[in-house]
N, C-alpha and C. Protein backbone atom coordinates (compact mmCIF):
# COMPACT_ATOMS: atom_id res chain seq x y z
N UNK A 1 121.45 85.23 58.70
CA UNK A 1 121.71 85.93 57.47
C UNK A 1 123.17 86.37 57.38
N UNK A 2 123.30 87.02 58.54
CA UNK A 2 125.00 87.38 58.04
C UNK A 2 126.14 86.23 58.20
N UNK A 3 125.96 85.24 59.15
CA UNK A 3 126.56 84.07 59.44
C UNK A 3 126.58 83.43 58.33
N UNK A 4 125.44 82.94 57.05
CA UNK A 4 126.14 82.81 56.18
C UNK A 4 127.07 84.00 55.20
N UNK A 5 126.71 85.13 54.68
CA UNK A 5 126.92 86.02 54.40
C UNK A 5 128.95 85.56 54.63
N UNK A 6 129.20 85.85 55.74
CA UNK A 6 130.47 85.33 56.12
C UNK A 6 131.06 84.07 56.21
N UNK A 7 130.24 82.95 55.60
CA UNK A 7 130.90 82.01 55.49
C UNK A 7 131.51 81.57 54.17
N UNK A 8 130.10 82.22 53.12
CA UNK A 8 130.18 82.55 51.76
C UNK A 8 131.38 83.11 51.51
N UNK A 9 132.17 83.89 52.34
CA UNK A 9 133.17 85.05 52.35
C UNK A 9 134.33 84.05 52.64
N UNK A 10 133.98 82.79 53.43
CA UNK A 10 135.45 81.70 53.49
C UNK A 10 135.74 81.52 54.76
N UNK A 11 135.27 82.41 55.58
CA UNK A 11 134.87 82.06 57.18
C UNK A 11 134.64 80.92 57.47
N UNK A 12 135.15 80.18 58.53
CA UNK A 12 134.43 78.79 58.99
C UNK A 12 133.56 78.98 60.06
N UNK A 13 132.76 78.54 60.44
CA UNK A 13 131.49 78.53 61.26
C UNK A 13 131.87 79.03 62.34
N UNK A 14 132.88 78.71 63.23
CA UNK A 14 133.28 79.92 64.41
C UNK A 14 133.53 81.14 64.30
N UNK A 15 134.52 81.24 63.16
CA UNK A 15 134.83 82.41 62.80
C UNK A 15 133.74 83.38 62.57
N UNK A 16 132.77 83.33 61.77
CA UNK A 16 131.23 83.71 61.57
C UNK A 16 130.46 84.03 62.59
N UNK A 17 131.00 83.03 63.54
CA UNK A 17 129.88 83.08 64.87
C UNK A 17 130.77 84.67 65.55
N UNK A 18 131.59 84.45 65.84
CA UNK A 18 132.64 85.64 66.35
C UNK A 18 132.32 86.79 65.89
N UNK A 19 132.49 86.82 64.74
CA UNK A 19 132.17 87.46 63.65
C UNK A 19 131.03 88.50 64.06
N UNK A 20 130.38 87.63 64.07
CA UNK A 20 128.86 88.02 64.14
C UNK A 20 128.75 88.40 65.85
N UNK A 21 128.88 88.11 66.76
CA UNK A 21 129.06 88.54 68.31
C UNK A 21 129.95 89.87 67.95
N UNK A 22 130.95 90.10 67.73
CA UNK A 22 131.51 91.33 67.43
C UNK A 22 130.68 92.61 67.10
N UNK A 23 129.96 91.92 66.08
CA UNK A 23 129.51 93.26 64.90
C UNK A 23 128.50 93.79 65.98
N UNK A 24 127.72 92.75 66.69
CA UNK A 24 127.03 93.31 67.91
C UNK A 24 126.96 94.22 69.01
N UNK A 25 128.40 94.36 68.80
CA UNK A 25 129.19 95.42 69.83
C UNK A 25 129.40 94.27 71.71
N UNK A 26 129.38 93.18 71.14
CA UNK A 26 130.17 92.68 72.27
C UNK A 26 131.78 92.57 72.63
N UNK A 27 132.35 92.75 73.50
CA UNK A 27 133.78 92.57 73.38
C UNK A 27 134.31 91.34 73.41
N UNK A 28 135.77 90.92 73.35
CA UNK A 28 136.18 89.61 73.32
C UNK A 28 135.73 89.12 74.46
N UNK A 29 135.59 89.60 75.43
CA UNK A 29 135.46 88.92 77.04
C UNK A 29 134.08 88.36 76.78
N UNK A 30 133.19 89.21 76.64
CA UNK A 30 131.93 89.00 75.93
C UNK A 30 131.51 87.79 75.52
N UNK A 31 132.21 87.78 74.01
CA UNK A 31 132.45 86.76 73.07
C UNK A 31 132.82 85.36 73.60
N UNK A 32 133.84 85.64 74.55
CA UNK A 32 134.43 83.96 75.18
C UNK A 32 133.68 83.86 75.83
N UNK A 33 133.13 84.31 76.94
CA UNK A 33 131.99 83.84 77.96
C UNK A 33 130.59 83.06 77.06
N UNK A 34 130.16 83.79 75.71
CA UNK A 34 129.04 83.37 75.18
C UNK A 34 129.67 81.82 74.84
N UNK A 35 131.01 82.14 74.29
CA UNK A 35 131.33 80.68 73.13
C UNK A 35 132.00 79.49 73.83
N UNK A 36 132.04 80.08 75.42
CA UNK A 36 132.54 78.96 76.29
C UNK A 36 134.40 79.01 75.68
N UNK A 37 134.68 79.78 75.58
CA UNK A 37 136.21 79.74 74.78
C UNK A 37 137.03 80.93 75.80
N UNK A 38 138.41 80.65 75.37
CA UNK A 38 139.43 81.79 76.20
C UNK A 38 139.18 83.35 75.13
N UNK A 39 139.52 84.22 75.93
CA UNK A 39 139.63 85.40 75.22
C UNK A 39 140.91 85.34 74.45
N UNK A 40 141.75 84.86 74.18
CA UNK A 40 142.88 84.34 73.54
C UNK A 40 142.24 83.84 72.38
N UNK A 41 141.49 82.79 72.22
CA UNK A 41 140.62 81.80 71.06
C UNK A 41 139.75 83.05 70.44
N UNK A 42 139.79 83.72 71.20
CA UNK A 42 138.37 85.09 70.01
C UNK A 42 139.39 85.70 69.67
N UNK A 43 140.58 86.15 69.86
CA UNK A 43 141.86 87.25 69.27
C UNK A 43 142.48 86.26 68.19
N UNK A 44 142.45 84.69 68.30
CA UNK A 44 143.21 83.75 67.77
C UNK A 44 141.73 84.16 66.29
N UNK A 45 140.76 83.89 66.59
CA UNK A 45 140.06 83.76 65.46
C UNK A 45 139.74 84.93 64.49
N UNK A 46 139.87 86.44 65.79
CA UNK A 46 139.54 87.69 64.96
C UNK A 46 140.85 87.79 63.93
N UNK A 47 142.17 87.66 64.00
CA UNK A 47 143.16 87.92 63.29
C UNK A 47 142.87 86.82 62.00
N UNK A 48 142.01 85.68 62.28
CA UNK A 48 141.86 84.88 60.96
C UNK A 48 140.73 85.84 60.28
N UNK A 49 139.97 86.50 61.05
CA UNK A 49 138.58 87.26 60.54
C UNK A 49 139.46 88.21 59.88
N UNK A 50 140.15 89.09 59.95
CA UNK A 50 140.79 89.92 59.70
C UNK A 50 141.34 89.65 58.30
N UNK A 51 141.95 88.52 58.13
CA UNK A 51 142.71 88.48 56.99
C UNK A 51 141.91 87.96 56.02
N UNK A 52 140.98 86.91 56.58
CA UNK A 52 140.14 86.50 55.07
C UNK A 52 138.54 87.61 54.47
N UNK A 53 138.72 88.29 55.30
CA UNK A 53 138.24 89.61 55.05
C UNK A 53 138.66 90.57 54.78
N UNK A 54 140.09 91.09 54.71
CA UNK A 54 140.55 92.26 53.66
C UNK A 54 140.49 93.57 55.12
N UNK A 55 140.34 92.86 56.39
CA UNK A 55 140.01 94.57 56.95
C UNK A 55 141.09 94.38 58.09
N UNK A 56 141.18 95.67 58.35
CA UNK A 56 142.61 95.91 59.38
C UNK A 56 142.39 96.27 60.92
N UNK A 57 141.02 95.96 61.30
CA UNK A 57 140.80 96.35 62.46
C UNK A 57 139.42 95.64 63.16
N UNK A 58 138.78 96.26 64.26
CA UNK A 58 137.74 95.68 64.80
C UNK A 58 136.80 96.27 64.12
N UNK A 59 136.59 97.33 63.24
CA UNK A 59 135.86 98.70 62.87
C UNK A 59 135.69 98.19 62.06
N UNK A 60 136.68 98.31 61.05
CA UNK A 60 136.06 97.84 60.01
C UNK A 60 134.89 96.86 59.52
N UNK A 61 135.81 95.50 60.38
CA UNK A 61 134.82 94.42 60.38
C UNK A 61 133.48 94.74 60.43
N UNK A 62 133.33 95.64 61.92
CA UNK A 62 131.96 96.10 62.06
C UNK A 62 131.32 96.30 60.91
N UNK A 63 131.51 98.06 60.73
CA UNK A 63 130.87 98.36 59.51
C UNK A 63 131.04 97.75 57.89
N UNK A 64 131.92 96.64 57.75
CA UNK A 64 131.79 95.44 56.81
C UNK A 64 130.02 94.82 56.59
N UNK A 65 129.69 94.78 58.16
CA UNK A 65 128.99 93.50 58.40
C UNK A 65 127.86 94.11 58.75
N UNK A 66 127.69 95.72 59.07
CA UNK A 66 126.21 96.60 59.75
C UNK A 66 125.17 96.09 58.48
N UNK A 67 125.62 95.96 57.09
CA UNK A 67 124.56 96.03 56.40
C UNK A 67 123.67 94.74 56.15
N UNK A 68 124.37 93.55 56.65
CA UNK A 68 123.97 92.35 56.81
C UNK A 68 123.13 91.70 58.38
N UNK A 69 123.08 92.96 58.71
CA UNK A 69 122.84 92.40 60.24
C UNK A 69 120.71 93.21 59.75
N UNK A 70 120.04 92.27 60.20
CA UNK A 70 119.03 92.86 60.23
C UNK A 70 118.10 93.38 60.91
N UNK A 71 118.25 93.72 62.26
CA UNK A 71 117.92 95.08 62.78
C UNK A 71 118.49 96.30 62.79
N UNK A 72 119.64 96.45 61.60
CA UNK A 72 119.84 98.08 61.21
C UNK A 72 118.69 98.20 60.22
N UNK A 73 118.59 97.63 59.29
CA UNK A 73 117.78 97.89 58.38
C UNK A 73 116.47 98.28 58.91
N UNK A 74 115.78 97.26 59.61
CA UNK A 74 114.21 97.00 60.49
C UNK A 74 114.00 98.54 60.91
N UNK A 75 115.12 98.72 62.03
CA UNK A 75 114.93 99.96 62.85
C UNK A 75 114.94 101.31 61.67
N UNK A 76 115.71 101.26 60.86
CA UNK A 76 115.52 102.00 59.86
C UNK A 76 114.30 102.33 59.45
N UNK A 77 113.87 101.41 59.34
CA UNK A 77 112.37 102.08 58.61
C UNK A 77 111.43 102.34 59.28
N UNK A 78 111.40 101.69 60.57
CA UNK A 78 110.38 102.23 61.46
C UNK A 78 111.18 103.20 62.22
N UNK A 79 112.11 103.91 62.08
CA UNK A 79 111.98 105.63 62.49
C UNK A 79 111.73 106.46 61.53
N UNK A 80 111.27 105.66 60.18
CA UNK A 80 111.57 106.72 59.03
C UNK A 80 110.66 107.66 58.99
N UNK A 81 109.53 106.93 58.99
CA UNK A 81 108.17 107.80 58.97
C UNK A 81 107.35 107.65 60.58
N UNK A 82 106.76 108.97 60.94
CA UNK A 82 106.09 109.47 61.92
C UNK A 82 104.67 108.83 62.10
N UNK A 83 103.95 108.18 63.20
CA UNK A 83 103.33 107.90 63.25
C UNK A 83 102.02 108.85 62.73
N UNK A 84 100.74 108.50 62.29
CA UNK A 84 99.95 109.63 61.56
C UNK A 84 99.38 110.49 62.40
N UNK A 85 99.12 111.93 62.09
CA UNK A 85 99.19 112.46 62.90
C UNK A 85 100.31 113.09 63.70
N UNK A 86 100.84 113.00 64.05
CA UNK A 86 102.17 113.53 64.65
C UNK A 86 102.87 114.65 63.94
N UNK A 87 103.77 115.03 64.79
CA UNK A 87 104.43 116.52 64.42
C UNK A 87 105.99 115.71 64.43
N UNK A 88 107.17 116.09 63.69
CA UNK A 88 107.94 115.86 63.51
C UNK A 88 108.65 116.76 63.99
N UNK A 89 109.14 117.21 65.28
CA UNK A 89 109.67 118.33 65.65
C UNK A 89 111.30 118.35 65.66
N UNK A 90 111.58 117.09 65.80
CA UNK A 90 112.88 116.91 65.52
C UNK A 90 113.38 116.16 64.05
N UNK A 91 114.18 116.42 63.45
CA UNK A 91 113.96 116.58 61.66
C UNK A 91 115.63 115.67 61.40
N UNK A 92 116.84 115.88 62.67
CA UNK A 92 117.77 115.01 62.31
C UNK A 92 117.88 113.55 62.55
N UNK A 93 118.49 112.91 61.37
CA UNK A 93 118.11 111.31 61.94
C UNK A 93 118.81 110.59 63.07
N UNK A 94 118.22 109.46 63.61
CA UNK A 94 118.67 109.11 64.75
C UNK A 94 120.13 108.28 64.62
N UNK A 95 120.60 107.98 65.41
CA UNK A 95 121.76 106.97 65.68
C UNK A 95 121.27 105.65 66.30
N UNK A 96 121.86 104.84 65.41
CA UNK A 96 122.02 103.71 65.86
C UNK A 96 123.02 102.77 66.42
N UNK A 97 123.29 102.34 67.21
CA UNK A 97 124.41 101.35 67.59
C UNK A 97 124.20 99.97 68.51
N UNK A 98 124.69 99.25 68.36
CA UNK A 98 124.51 97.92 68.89
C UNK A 98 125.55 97.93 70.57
N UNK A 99 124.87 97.35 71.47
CA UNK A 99 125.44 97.81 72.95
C UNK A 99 125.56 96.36 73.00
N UNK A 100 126.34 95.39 73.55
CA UNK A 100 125.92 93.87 74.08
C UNK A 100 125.23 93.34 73.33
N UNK A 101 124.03 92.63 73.93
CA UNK A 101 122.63 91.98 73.49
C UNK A 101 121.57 93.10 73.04
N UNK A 102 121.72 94.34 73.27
CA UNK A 102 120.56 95.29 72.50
C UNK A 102 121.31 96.69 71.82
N UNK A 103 120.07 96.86 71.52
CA UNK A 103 120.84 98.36 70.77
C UNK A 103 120.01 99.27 71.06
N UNK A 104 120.70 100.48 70.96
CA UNK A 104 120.88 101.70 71.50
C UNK A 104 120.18 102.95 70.51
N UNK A 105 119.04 103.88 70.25
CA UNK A 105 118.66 104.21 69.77
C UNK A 105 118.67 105.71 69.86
N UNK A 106 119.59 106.84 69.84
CA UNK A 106 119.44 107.77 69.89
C UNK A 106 119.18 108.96 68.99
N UNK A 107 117.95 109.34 69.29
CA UNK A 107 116.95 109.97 68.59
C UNK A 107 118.09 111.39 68.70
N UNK A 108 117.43 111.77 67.09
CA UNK A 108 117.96 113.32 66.63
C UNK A 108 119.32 113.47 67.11
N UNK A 109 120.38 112.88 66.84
CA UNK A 109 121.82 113.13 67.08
C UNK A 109 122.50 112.56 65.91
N UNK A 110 122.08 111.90 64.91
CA UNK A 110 122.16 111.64 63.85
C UNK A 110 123.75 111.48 63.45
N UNK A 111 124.04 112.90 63.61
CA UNK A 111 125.60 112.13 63.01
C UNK A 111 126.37 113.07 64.24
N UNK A 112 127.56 112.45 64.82
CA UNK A 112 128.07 112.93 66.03
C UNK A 112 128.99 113.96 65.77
N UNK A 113 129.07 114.74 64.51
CA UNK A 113 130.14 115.68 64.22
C UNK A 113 129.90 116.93 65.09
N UNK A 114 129.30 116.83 66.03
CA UNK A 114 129.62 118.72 66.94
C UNK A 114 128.70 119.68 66.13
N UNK A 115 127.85 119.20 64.94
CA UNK A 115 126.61 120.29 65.02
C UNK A 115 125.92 120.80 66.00
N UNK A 116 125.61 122.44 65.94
CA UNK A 116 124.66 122.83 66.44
C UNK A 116 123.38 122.44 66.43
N UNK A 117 122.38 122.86 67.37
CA UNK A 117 120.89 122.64 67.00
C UNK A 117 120.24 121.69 67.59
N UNK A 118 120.94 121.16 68.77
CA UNK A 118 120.48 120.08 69.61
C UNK A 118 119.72 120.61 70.86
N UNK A 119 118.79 121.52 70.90
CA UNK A 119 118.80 122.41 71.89
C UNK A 119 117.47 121.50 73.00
N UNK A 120 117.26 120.40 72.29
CA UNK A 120 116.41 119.43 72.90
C UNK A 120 116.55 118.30 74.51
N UNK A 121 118.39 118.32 73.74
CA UNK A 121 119.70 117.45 74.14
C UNK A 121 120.21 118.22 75.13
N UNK A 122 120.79 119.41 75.08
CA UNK A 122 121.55 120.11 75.71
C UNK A 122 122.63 120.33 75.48
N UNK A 123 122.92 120.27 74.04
CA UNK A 123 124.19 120.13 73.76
C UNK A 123 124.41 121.74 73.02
């Protein structure tokens, strides 16, 4: 889905593939080991990602591309609602982020600004 998504965008099929390994939260080293390529060839292709995409960084790209990737969405909805029965004791939403090959799900920390009220956490 997002591989085309980004090709539609003018990406050529590596670029996309990169593309898409990135948004994952893999790093270039990462990236070359998967694509059989130098870490040089993923910096050679992110600066083409960069420009035919309008964005100025690795970040951006990311969050360009979170909404096309479809286990943000998935996981979304199955934390939305509480299984039946259940008590909802913690009320802020979770965090999501992509680590490597999986992602990372941390419940009730929702947004990382230094709120109080984590007294679950220890924070």
């Amino acid at each position: 889905m997002l591989r085309d998504v980004l090709i539609q965008k003018g990406l050529s099929n590596r670029e996309a593939e990169v593309a898409e390994l990135v948004s994952k939260g893999l790093s270039n080293k990462e990236v070359a080991n998967q694509l059989f390529v130098t870490e040089k060839t993923v910096k050679f292709h992110l600066t083409n990602i960069y420009k035919k995409m309008n964005v100025k960084s690795r970040a951006q790209l990311i969050v360009w591309c979170l909404p096309h990737l479809g286990f943000v969405e998935s996981e979304a909805r199955q934390e939305a609602a509480p299984p039946a029965g259940a008590t909802a004791y913690n009320t802020q939403p979770a965090a999501t982020m992509p680590a490597g090959n999986a992602t990372i799900t941390l419940p009730g920390i929702g947004n990382f600004g230094g709120g109080r009220g984590n007294s679950d956490i220890g924070i």
